[in-house]
PDB file of N, CA and C in Angstrom:
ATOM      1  N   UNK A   1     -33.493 -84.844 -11.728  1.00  0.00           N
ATOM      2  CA  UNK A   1     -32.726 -85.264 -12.890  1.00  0.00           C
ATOM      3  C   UNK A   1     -31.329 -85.677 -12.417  1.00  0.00           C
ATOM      4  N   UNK A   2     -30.686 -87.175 -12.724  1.00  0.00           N
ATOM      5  CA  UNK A   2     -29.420 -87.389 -12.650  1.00  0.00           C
ATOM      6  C   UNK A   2     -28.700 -86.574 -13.215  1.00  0.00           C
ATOM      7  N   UNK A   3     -27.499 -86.258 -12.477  1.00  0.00           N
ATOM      8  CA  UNK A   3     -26.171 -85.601 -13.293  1.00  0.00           C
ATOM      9  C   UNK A   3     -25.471 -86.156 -14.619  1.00  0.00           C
ATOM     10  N   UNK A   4     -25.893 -87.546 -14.753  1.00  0.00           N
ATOM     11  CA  UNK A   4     -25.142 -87.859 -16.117  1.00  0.00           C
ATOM     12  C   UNK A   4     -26.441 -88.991 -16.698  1.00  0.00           C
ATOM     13  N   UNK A   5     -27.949 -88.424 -16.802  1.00  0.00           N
ATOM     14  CA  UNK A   5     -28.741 -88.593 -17.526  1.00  0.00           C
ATOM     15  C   UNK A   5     -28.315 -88.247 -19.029  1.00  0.00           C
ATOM     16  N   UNK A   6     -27.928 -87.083 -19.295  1.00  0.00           N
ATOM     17  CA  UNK A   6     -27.693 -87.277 -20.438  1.00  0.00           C
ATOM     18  C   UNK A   6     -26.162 -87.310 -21.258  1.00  0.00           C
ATOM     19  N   UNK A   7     -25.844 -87.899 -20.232  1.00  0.00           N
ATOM     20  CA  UNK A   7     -24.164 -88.116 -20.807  1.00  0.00           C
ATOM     21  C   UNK A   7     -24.186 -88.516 -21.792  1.00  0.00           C
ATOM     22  N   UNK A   8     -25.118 -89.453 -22.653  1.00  0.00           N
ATOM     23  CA  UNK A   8     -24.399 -90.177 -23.881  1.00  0.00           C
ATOM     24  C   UNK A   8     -24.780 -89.533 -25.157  1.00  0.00           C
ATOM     25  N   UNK A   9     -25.854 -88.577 -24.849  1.00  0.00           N
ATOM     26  CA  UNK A   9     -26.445 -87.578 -25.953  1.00  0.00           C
ATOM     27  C   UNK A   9     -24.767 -87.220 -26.512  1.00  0.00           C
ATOM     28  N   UNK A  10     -25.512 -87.128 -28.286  1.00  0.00           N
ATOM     29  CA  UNK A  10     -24.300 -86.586 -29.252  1.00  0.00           C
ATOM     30  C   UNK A  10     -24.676 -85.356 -29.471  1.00  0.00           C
ATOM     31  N   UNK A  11     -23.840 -84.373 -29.674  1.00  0.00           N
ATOM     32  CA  UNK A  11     -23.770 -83.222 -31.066  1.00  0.00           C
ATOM     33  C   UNK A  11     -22.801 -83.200 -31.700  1.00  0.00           C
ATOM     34  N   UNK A  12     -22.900 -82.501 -32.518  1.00  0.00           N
ATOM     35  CA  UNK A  12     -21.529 -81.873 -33.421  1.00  0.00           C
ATOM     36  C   UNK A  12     -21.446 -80.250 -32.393  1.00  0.00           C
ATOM     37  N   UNK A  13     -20.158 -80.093 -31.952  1.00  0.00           N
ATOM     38  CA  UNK A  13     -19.656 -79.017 -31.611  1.00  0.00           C
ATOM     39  C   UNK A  13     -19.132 -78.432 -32.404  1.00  0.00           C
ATOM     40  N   UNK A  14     -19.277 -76.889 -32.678  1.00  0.00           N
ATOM     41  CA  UNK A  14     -19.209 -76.490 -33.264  1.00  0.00           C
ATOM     42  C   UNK A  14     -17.197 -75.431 -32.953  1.00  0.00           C
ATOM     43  N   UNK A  15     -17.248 -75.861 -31.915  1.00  0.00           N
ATOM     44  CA  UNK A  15     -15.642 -75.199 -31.488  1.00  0.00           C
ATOM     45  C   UNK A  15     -14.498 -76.182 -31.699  1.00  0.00           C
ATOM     46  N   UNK A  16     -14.733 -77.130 -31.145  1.00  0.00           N
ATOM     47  CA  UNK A  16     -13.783 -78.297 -31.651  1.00  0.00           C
ATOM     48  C   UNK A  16     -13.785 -78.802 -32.940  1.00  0.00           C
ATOM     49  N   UNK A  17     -14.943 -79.000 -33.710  1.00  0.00           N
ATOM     50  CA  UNK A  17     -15.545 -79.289 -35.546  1.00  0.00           C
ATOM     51  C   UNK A  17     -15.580 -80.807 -35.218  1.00  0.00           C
ATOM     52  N   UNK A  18     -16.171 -81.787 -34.084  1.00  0.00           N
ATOM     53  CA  UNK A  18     -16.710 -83.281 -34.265  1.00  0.00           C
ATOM     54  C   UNK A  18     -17.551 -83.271 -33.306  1.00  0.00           C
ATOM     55  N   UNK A  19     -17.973 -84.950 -33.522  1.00  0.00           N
ATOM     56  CA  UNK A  19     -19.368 -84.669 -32.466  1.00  0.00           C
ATOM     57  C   UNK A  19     -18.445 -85.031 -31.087  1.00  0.00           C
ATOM     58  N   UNK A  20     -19.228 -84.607 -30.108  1.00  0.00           N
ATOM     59  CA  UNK A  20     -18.977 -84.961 -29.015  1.00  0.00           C
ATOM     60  C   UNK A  20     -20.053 -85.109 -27.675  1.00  0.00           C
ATOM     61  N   UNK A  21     -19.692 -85.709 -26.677  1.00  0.00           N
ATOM     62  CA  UNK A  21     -20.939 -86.479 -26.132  1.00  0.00           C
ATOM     63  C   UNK A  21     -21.591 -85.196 -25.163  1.00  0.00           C
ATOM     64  N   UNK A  22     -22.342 -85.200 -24.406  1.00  0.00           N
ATOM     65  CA  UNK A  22     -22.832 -84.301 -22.777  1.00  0.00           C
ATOM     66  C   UNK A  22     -21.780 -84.482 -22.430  1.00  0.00           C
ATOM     67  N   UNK A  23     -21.611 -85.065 -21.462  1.00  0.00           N
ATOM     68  CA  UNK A  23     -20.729 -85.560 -20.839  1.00  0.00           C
ATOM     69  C   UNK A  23     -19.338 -84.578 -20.653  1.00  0.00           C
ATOM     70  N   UNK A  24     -18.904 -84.574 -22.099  1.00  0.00           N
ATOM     71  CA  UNK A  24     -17.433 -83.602 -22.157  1.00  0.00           C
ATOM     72  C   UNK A  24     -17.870 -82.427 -22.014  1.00  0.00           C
ATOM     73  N   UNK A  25     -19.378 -81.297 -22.310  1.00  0.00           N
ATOM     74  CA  UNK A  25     -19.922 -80.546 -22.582  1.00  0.00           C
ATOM     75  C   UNK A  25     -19.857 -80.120 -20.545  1.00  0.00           C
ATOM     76  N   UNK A  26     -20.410 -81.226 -20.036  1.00  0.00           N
ATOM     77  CA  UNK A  26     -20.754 -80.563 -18.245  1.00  0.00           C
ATOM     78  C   UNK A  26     -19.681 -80.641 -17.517  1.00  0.00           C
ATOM     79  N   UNK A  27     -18.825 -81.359 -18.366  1.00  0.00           N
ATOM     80  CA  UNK A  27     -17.319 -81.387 -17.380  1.00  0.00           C
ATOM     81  C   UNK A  27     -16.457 -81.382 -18.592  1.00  0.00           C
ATOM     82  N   UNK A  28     -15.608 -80.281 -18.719  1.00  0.00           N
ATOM     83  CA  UNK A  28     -14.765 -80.477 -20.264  1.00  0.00           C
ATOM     84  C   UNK A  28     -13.055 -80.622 -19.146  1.00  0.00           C
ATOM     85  N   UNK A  29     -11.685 -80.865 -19.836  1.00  0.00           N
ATOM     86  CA  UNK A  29     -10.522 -81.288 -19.506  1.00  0.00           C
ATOM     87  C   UNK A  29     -10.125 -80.376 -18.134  1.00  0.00           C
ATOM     88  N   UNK A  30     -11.042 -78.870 -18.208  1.00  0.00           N
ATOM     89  CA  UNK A  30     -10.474 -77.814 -17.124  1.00  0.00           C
ATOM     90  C   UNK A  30     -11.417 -78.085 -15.488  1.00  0.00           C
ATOM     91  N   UNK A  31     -12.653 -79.536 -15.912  1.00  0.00           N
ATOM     92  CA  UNK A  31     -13.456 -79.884 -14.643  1.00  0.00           C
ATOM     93  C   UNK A  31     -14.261 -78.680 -14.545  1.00  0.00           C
ATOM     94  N   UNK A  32     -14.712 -77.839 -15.453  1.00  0.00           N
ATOM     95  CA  UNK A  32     -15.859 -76.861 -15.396  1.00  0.00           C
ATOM     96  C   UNK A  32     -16.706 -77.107 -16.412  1.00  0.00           C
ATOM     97  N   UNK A  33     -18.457 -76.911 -16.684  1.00  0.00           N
ATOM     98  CA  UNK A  33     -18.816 -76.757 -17.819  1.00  0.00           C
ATOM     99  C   UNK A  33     -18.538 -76.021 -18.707  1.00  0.00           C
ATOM    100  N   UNK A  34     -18.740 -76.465 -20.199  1.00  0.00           N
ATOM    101  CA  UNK A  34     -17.943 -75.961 -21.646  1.00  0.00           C
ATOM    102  C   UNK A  34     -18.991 -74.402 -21.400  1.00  0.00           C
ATOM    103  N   UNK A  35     -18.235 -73.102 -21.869  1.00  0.00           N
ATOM    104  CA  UNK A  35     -19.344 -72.090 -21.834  1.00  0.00           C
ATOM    105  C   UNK A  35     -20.298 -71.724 -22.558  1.00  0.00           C
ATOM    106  N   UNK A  36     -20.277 -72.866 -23.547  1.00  0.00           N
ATOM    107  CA  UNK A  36     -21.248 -72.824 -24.745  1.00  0.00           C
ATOM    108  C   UNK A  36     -22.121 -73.825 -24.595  1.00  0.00           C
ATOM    109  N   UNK A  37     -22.214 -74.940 -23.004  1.00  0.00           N
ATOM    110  CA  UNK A  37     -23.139 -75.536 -23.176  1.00  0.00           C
ATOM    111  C   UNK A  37     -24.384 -75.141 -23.162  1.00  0.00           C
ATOM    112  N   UNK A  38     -24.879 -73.877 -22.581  1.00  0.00           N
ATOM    113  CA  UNK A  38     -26.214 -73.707 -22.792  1.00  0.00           C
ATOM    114  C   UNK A  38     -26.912 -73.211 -24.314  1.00  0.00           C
ATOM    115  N   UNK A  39     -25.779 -72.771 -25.012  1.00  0.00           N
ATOM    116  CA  UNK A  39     -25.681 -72.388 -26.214  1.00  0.00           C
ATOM    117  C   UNK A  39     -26.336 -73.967 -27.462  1.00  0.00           C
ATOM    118  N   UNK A  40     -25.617 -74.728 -27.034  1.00  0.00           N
ATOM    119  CA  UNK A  40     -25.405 -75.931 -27.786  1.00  0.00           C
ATOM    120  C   UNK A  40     -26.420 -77.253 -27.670  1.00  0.00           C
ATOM    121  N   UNK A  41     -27.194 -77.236 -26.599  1.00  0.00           N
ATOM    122  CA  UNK A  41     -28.143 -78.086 -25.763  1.00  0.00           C
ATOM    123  C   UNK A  41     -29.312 -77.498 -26.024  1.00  0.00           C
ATOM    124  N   UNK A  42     -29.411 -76.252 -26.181  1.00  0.00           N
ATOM    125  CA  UNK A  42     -30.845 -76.017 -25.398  1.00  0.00           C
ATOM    126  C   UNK A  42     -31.876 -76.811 -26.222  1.00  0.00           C
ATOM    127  N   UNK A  43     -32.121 -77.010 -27.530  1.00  0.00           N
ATOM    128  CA  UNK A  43     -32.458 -77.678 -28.320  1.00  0.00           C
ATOM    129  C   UNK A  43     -32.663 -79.138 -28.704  1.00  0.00           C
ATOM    130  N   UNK A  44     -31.725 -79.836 -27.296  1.00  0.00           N
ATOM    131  CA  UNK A  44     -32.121 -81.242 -27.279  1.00  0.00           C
ATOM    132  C   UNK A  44     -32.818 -81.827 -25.859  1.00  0.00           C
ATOM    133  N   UNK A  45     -32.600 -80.945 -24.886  1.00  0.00           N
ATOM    134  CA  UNK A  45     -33.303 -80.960 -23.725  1.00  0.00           C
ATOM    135  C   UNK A  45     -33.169 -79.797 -22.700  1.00  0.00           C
ATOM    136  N   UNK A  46     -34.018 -79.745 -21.866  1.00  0.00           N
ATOM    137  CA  UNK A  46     -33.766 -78.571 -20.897  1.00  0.00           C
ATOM    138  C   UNK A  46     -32.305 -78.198 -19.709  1.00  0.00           C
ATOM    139  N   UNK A  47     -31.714 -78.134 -20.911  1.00  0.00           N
ATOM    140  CA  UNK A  47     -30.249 -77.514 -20.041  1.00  0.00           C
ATOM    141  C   UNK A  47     -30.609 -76.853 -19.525  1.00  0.00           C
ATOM    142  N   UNK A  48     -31.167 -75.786 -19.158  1.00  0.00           N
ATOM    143  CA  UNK A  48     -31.137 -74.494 -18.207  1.00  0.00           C
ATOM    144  C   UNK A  48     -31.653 -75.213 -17.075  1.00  0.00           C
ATOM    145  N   UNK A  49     -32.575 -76.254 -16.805  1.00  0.00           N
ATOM    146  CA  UNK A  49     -33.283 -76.722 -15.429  1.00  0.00           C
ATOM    147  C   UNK A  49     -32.001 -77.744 -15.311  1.00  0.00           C
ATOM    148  N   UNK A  50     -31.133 -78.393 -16.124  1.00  0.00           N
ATOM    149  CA  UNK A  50     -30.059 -78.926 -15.832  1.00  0.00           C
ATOM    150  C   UNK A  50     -28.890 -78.211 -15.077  1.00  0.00           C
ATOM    151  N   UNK A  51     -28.842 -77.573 -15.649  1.00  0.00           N
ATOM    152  CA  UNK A  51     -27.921 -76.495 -15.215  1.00  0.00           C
ATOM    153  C   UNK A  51     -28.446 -75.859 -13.491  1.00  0.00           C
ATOM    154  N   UNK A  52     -29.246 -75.257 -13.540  1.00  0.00           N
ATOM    155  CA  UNK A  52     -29.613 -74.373 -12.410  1.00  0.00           C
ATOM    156  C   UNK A  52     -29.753 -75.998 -11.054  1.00  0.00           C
ATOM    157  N   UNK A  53     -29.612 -76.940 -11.540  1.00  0.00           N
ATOM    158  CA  UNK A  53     -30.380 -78.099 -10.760  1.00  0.00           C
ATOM    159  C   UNK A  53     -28.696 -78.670 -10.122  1.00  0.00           C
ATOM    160  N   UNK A  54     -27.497 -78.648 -11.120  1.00  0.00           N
ATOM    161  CA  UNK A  54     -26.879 -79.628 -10.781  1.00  0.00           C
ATOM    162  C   UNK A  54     -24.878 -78.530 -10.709  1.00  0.00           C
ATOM    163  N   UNK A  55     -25.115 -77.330 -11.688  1.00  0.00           N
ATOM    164  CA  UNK A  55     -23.862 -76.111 -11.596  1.00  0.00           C
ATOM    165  C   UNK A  55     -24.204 -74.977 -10.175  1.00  0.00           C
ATOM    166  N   UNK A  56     -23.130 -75.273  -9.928  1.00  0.00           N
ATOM    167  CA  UNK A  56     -22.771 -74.068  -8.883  1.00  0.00           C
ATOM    168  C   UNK A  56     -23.433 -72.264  -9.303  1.00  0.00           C
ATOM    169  N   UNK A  57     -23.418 -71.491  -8.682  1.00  0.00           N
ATOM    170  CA  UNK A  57     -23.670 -70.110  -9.349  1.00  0.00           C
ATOM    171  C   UNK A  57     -22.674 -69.631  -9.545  1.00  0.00           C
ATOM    172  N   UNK A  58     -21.354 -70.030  -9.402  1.00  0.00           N
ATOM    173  CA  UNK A  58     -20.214 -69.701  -9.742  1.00  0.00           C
ATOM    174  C   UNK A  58     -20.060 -70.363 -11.557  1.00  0.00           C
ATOM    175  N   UNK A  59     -19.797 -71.610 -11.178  1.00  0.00           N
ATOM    176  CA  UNK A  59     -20.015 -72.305 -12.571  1.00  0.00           C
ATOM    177  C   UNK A  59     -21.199 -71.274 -13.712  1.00  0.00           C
ATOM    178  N   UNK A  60     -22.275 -71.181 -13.209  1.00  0.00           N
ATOM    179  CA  UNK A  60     -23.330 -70.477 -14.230  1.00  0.00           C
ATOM    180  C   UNK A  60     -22.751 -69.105 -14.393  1.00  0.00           C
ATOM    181  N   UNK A  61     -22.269 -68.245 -13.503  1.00  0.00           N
ATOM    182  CA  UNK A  61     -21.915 -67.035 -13.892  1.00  0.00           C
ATOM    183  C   UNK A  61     -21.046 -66.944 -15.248  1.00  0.00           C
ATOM    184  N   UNK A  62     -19.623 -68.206 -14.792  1.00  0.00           N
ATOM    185  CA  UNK A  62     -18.607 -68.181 -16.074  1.00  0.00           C
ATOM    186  C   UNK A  62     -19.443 -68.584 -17.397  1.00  0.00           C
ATOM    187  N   UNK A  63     -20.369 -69.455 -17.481  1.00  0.00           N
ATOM    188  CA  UNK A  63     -21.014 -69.870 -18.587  1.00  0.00           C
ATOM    189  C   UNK A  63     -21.758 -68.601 -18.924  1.00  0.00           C
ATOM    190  N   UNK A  64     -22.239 -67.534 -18.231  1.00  0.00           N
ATOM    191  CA  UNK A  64     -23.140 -66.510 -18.858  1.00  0.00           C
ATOM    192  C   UNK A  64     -21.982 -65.398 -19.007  1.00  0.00           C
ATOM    193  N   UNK A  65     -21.020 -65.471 -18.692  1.00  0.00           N
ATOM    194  CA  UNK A  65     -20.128 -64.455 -19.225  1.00  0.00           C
ATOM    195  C   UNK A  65     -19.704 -64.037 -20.345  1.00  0.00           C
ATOM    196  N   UNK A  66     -19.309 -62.828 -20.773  1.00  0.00           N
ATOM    197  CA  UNK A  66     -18.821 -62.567 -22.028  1.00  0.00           C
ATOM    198  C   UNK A  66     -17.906 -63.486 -22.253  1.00  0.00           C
ATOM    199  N   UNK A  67     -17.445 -63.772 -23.617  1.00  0.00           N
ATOM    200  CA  UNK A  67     -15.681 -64.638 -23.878  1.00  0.00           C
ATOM    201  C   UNK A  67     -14.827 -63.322 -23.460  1.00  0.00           C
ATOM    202  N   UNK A  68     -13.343 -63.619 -23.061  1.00  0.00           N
ATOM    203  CA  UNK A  68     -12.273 -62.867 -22.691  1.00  0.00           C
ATOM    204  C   UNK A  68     -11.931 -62.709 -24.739  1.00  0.00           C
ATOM    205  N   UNK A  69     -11.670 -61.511 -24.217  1.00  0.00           N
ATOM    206  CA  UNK A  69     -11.133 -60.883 -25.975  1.00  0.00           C
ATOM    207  C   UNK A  69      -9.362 -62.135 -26.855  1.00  0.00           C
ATOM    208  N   UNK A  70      -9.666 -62.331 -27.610  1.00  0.00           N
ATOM    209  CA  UNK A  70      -8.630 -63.096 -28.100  1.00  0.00           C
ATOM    210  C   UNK A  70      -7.394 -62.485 -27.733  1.00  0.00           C
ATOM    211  N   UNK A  71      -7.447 -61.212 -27.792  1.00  0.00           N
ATOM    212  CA  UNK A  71      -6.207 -61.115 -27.919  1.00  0.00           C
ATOM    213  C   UNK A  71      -5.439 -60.881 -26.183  1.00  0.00           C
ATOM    214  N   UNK A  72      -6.262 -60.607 -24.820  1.00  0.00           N
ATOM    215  CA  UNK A  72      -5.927 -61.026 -23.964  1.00  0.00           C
ATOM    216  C   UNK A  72      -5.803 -62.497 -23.634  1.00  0.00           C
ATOM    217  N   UNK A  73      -6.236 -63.174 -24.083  1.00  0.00           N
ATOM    218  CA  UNK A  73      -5.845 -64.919 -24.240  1.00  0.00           C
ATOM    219  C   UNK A  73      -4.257 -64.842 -24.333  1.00  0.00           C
ATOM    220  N   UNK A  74      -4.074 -64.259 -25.914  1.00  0.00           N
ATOM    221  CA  UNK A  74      -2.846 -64.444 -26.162  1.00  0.00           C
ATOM    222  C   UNK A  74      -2.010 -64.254 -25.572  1.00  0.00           C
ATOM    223  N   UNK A  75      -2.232 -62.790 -25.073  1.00  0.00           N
ATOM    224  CA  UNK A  75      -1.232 -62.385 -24.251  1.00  0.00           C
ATOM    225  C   UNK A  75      -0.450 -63.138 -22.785  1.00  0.00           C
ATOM    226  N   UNK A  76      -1.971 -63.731 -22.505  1.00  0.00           N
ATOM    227  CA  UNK A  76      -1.931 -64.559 -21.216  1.00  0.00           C
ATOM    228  C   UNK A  76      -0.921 -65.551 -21.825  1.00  0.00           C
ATOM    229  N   UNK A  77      -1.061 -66.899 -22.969  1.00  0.00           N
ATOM    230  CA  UNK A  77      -0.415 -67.970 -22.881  1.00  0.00           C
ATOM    231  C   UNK A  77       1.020 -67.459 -23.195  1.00  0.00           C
ATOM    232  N   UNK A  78       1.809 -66.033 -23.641  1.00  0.00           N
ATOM    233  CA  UNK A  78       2.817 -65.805 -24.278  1.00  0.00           C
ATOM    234  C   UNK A  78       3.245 -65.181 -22.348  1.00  0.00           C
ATOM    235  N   UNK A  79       2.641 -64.511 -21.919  1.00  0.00           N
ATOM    236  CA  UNK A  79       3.318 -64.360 -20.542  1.00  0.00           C
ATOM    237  C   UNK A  79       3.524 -66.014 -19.603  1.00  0.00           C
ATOM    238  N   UNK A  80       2.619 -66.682 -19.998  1.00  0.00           N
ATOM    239  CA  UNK A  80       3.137 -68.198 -19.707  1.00  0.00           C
ATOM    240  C   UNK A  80       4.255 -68.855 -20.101  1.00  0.00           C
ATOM    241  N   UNK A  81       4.304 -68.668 -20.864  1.00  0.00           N
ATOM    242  CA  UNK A  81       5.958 -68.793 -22.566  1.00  0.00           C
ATOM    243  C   UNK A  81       6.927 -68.703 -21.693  1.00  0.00           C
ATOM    244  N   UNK A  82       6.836 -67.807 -21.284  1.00  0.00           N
ATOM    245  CA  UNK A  82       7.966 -66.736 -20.512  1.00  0.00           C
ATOM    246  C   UNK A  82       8.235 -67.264 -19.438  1.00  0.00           C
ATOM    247  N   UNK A  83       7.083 -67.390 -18.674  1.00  0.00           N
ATOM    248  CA  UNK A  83       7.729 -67.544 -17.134  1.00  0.00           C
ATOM    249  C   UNK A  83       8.043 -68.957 -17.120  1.00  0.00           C
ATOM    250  N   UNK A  84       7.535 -69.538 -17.785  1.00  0.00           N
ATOM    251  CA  UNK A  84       7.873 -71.066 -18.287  1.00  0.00           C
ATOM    252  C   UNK A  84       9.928 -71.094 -18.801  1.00  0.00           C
ATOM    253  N   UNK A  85      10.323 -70.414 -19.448  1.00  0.00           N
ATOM    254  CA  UNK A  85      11.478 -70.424 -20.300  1.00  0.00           C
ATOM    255  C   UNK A  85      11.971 -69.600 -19.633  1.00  0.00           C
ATOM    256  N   UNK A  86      11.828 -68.647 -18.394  1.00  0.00           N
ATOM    257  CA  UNK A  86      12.854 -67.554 -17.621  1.00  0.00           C
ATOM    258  C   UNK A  86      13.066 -66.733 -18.379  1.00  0.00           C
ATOM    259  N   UNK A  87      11.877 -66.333 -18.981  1.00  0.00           N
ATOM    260  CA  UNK A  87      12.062 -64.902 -19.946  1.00  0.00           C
ATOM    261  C   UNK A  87      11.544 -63.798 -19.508  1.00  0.00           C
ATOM    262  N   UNK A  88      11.373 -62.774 -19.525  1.00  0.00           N
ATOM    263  CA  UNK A  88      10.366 -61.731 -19.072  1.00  0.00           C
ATOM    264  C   UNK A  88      10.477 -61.349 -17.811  1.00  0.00           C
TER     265      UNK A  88
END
């Protein structure tokens, strides 16, 4: 299977709220797959033989991982705030 066989496939994502193509789904703005692509695909073709065929086991681990709790997120971008502005 090519790596961008199914680039032009649509869904509606359900994290962002529009459709959006494969494509952004196997490589999103951070150059890793989205962690909900296996979540979001499996239903239009065999992501998992996509996946295991063309992601690293590094890449698959982060996609099978729990989400980080919201509120360590936060904390993370507000200690960014900071070291950004010479605060903290």
């Amino acid at each position: 299977m090519e790596i961008d066989q199914n680039d032009s496939r649509k869904i509606h994502c359900r994290m962002l709220g529009h459709e959006i193509t494969f494509a952004y789904c196997r490589q999103t703005a951070a150059a890793q797959p989205c962690r909900k692509v296996l979540d979001c695909w499996f239903e239009i073709f065999d992501v998992e033989a996509f996946a295991r065929e063309h992601f690293t086991a590094e890449q698959i681990g982060a996609i099978l991982a729990p989400p980080e709790p919201r509120v360590t997120s936060i904390i993370e971008l507000i200690r960014k705030a900071q070291e950004t502005t010479g605060r903290g």
